[in-house]
N, C-alpha and C. Protein backbone atom coordinates (compact mmCIF):
# COMPACT_ATOMS: atom_id res chain seq x y z
N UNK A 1 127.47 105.60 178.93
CA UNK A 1 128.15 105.54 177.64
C UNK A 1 128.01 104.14 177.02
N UNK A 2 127.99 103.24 178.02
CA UNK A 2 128.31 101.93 177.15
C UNK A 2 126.54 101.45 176.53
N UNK A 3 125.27 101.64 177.54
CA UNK A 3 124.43 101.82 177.09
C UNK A 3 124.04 102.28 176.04
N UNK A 4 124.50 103.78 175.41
CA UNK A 4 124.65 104.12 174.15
C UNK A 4 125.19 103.86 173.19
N UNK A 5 125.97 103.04 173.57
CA UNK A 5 126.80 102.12 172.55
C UNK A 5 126.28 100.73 172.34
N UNK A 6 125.21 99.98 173.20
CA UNK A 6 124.29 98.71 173.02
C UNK A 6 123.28 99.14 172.27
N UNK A 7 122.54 100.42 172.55
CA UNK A 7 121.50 100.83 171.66
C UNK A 7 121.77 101.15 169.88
N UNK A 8 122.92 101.80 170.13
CA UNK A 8 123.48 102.42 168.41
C UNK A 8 123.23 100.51 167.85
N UNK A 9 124.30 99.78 168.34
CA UNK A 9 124.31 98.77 168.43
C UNK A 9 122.82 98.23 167.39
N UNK A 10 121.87 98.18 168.65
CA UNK A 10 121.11 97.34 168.36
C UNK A 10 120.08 98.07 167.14
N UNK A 11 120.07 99.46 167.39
CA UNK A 11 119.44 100.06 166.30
C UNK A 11 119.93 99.98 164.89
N UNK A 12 121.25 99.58 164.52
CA UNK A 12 122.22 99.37 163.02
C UNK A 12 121.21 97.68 162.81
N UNK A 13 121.86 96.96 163.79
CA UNK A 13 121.15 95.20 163.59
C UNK A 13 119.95 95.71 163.15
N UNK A 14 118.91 96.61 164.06
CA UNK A 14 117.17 96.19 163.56
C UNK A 14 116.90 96.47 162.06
N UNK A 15 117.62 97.74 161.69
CA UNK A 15 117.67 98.46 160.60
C UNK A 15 118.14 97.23 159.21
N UNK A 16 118.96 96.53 159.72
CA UNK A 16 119.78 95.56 158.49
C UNK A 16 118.86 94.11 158.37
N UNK A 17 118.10 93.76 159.58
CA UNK A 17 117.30 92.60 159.44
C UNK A 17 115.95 93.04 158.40
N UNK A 18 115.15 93.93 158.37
CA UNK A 18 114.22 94.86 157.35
C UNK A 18 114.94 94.85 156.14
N UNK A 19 116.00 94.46 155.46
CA UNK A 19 116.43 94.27 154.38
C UNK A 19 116.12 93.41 153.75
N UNK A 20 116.12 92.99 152.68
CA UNK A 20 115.73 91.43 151.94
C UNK A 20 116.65 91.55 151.26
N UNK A 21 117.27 90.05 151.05
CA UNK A 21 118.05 89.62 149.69
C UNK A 21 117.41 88.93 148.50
N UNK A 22 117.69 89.38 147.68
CA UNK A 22 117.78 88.83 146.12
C UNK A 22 119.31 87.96 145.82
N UNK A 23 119.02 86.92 145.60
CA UNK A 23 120.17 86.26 145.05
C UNK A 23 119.81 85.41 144.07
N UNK A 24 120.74 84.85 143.21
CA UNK A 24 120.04 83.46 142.39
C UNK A 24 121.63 83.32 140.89
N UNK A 25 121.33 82.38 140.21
CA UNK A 25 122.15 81.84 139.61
C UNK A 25 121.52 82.62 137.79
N UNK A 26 122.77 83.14 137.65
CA UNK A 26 122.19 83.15 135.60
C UNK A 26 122.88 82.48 134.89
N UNK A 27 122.21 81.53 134.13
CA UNK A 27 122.58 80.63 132.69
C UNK A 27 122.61 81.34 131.30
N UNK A 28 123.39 80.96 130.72
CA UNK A 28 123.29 81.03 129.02
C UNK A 28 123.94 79.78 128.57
N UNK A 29 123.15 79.17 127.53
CA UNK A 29 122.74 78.09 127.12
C UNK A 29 123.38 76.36 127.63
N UNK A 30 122.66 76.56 129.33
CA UNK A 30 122.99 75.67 130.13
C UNK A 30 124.11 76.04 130.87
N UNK A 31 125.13 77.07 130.35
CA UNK A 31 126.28 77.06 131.36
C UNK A 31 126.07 78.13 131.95
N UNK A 32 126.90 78.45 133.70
CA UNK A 32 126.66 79.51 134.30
C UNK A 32 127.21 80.60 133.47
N UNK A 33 127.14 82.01 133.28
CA UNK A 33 127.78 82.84 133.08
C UNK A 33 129.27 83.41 133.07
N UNK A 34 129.99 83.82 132.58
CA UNK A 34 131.30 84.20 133.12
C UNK A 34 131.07 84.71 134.78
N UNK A 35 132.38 85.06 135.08
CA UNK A 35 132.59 85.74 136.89
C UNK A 35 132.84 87.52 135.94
N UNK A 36 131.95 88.00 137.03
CA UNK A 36 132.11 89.68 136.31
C UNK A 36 131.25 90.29 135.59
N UNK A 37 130.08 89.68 135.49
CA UNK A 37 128.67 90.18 134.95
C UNK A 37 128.04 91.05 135.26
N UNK A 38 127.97 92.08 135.65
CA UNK A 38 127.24 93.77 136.62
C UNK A 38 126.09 93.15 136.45
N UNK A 39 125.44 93.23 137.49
CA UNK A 39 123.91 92.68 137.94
C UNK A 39 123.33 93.90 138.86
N UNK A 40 122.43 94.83 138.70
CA UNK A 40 121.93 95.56 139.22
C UNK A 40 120.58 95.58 139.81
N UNK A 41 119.66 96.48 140.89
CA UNK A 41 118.83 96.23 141.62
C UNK A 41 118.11 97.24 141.29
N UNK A 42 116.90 97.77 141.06
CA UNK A 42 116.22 99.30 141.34
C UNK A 42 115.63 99.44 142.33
N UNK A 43 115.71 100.49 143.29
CA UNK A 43 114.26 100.83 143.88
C UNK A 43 113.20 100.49 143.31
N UNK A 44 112.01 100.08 144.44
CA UNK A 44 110.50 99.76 144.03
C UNK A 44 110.13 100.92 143.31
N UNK A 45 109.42 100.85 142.11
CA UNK A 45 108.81 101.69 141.16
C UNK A 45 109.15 103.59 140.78
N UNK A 46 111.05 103.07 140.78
CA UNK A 46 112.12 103.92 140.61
C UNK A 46 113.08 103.34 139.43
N UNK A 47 113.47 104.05 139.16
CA UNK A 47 114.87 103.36 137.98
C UNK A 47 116.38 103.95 139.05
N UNK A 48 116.06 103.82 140.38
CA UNK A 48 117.41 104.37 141.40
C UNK A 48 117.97 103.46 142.14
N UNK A 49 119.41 102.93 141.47
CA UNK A 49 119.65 101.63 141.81
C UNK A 49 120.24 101.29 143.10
N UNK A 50 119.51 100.56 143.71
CA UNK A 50 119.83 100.65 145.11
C UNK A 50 121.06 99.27 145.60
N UNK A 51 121.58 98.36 144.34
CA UNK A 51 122.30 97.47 144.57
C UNK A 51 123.02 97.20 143.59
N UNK A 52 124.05 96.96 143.48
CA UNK A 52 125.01 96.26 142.41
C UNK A 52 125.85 95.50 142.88
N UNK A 53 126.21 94.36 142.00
CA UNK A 53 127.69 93.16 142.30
C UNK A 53 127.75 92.80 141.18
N UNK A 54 129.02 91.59 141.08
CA UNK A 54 129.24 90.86 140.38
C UNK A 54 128.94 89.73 140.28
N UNK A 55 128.68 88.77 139.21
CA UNK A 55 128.91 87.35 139.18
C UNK A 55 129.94 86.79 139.84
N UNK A 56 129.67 86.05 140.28
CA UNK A 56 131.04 84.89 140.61
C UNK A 56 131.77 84.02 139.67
N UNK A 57 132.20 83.07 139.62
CA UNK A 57 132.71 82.12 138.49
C UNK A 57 132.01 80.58 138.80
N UNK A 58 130.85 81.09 139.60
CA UNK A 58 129.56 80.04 138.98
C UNK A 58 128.74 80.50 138.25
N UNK A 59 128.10 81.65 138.32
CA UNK A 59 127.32 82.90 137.75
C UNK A 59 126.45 83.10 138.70
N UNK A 60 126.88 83.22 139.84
CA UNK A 60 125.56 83.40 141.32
C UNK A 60 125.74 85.20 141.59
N UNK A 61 124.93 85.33 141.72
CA UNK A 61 124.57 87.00 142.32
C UNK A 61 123.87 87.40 143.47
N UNK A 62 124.15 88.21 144.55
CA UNK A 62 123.65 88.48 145.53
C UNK A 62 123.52 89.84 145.95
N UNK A 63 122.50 90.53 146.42
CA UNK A 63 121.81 91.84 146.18
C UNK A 63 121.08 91.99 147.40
N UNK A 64 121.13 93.19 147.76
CA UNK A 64 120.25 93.73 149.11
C UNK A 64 119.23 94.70 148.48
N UNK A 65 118.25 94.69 148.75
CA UNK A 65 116.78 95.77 148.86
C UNK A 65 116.27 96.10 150.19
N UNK A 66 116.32 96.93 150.11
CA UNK A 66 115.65 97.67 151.78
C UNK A 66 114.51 97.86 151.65
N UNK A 67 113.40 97.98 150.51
CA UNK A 67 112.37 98.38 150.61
C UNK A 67 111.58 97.05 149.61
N UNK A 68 110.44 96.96 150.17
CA UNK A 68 109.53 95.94 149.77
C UNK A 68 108.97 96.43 148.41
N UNK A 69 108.66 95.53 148.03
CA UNK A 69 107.78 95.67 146.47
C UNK A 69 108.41 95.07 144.90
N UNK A 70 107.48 95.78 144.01
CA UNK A 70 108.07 95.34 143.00
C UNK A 70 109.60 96.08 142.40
N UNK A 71 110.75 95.75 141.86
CA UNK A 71 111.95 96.19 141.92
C UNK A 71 112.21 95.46 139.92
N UNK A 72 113.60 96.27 139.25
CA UNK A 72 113.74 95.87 138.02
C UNK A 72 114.92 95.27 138.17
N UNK A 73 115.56 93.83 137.98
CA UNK A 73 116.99 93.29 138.16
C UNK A 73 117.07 93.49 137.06
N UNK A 74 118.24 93.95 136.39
CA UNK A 74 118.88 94.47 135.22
C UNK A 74 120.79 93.58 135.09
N UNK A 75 120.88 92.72 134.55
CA UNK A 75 121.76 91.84 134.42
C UNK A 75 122.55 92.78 132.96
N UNK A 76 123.81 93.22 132.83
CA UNK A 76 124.78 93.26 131.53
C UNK A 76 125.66 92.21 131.21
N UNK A 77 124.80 92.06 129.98
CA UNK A 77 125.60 90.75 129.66
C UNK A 77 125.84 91.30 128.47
N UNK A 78 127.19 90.85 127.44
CA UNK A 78 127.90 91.61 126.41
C UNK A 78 127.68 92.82 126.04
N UNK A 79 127.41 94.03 126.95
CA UNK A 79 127.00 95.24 126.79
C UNK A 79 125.40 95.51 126.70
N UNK A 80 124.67 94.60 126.53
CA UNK A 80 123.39 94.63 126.47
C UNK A 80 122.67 94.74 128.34
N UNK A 81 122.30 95.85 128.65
CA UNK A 81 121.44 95.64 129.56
C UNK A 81 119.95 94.74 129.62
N UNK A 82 119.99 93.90 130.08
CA UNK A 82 118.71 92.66 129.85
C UNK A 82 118.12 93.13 131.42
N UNK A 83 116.72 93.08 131.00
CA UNK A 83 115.88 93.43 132.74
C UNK A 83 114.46 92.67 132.55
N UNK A 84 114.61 92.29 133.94
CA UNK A 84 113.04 91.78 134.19
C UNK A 84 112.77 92.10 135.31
N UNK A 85 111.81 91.77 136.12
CA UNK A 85 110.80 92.94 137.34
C UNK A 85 110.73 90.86 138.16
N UNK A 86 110.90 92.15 139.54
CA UNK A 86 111.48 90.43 140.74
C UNK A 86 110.83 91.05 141.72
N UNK A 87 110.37 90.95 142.75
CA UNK A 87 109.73 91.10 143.70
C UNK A 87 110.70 91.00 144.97
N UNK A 88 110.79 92.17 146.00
CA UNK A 88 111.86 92.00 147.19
C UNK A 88 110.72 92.03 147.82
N UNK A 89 110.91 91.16 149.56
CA UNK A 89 110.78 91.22 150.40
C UNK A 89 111.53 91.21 151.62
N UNK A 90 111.29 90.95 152.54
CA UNK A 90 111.88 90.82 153.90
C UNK A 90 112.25 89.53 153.84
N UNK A 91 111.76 88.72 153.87
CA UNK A 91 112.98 87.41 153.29
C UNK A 91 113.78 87.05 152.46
N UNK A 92 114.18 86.21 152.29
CA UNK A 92 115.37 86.18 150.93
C UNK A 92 114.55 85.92 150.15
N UNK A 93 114.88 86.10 148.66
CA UNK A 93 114.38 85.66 147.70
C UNK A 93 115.39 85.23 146.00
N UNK A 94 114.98 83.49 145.73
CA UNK A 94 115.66 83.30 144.86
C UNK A 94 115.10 83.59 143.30
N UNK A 95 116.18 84.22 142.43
CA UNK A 95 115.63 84.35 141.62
C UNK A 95 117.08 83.51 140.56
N UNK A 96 116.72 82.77 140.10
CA UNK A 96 117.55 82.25 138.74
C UNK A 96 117.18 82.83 137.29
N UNK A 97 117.95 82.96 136.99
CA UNK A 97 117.65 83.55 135.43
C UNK A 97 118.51 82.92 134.16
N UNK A 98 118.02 82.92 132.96
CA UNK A 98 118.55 81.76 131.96
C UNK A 98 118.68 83.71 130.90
N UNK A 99 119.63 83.56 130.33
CA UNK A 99 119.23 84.65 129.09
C UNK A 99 119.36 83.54 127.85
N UNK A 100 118.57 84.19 126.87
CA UNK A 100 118.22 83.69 126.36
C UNK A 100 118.61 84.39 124.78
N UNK A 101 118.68 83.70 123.61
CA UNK A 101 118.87 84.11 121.85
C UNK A 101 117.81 83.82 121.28
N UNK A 102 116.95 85.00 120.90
CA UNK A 102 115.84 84.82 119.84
C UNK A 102 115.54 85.23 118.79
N UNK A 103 115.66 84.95 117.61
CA UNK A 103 115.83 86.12 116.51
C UNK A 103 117.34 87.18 116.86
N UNK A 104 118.05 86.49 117.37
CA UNK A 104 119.55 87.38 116.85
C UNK A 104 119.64 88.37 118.06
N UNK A 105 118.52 88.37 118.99
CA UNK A 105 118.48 89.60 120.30
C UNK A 105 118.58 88.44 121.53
N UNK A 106 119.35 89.03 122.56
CA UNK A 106 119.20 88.59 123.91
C UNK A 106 118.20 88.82 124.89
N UNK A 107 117.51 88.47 125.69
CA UNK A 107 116.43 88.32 126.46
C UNK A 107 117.02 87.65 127.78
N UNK A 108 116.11 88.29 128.37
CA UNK A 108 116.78 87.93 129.90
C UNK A 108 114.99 87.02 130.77
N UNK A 109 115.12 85.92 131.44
CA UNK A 109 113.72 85.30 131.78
C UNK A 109 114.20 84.63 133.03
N UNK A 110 112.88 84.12 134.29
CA UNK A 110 113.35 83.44 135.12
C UNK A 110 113.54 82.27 134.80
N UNK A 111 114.38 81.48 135.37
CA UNK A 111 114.33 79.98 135.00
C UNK A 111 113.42 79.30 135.77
């Protein structure tokens, strides 16, 4: 029994290390973001969102992907869904993002 309980064990750990994080900081015009920003993740070359959180009250975000490849981070900021395409892997990966005012529309870019 307890054997089966080291294996479950160790099979949950192997399963969660094959994950990658996405994390990183978003700006608007130099300052972090409010805390409470929905920041979302897609599956690789899916619109099926495999992660969501919030900002903090620095504007930092942190996100899990289980599967490698290219993925769409989709940030709502004043009701506007803003997205750009981030790359997950098996390591962490930082991504900072600045949104941005151009002609009267919001845009979302890495910093």
């Amino acid at each position: 029994m307890r054997a089966l309980l080291v294996l479950a064990l160790a099979l949950t750990t192997a399963t969660s290390a094959f994950a990658g994080k996405i994390f990183g900081d978003i700006s608007i015009d130099g300052k972090p973001v409010a805390a409470g920003v929905k920041v979302t993740v897609t599956k690789p070359g899916t619109t099926v969102v495999v992660d969501e959180t919030v900002t903090d009250k620095f504007g930092s975000y942190k996100l899990t992907v289980k599967d490698e490849g290219k993925s769409s981070l989709r940030v709502y900021y004043e009701k506007s869904p803003l997205e750009v395409s981030v790359f997950s892997t098996k390591e962490p990966a930082r991504f900072d993002m600045v949104i941005e005012k151009k002609d009267g529309k919001l845009g979302l870019r890495r910093k």
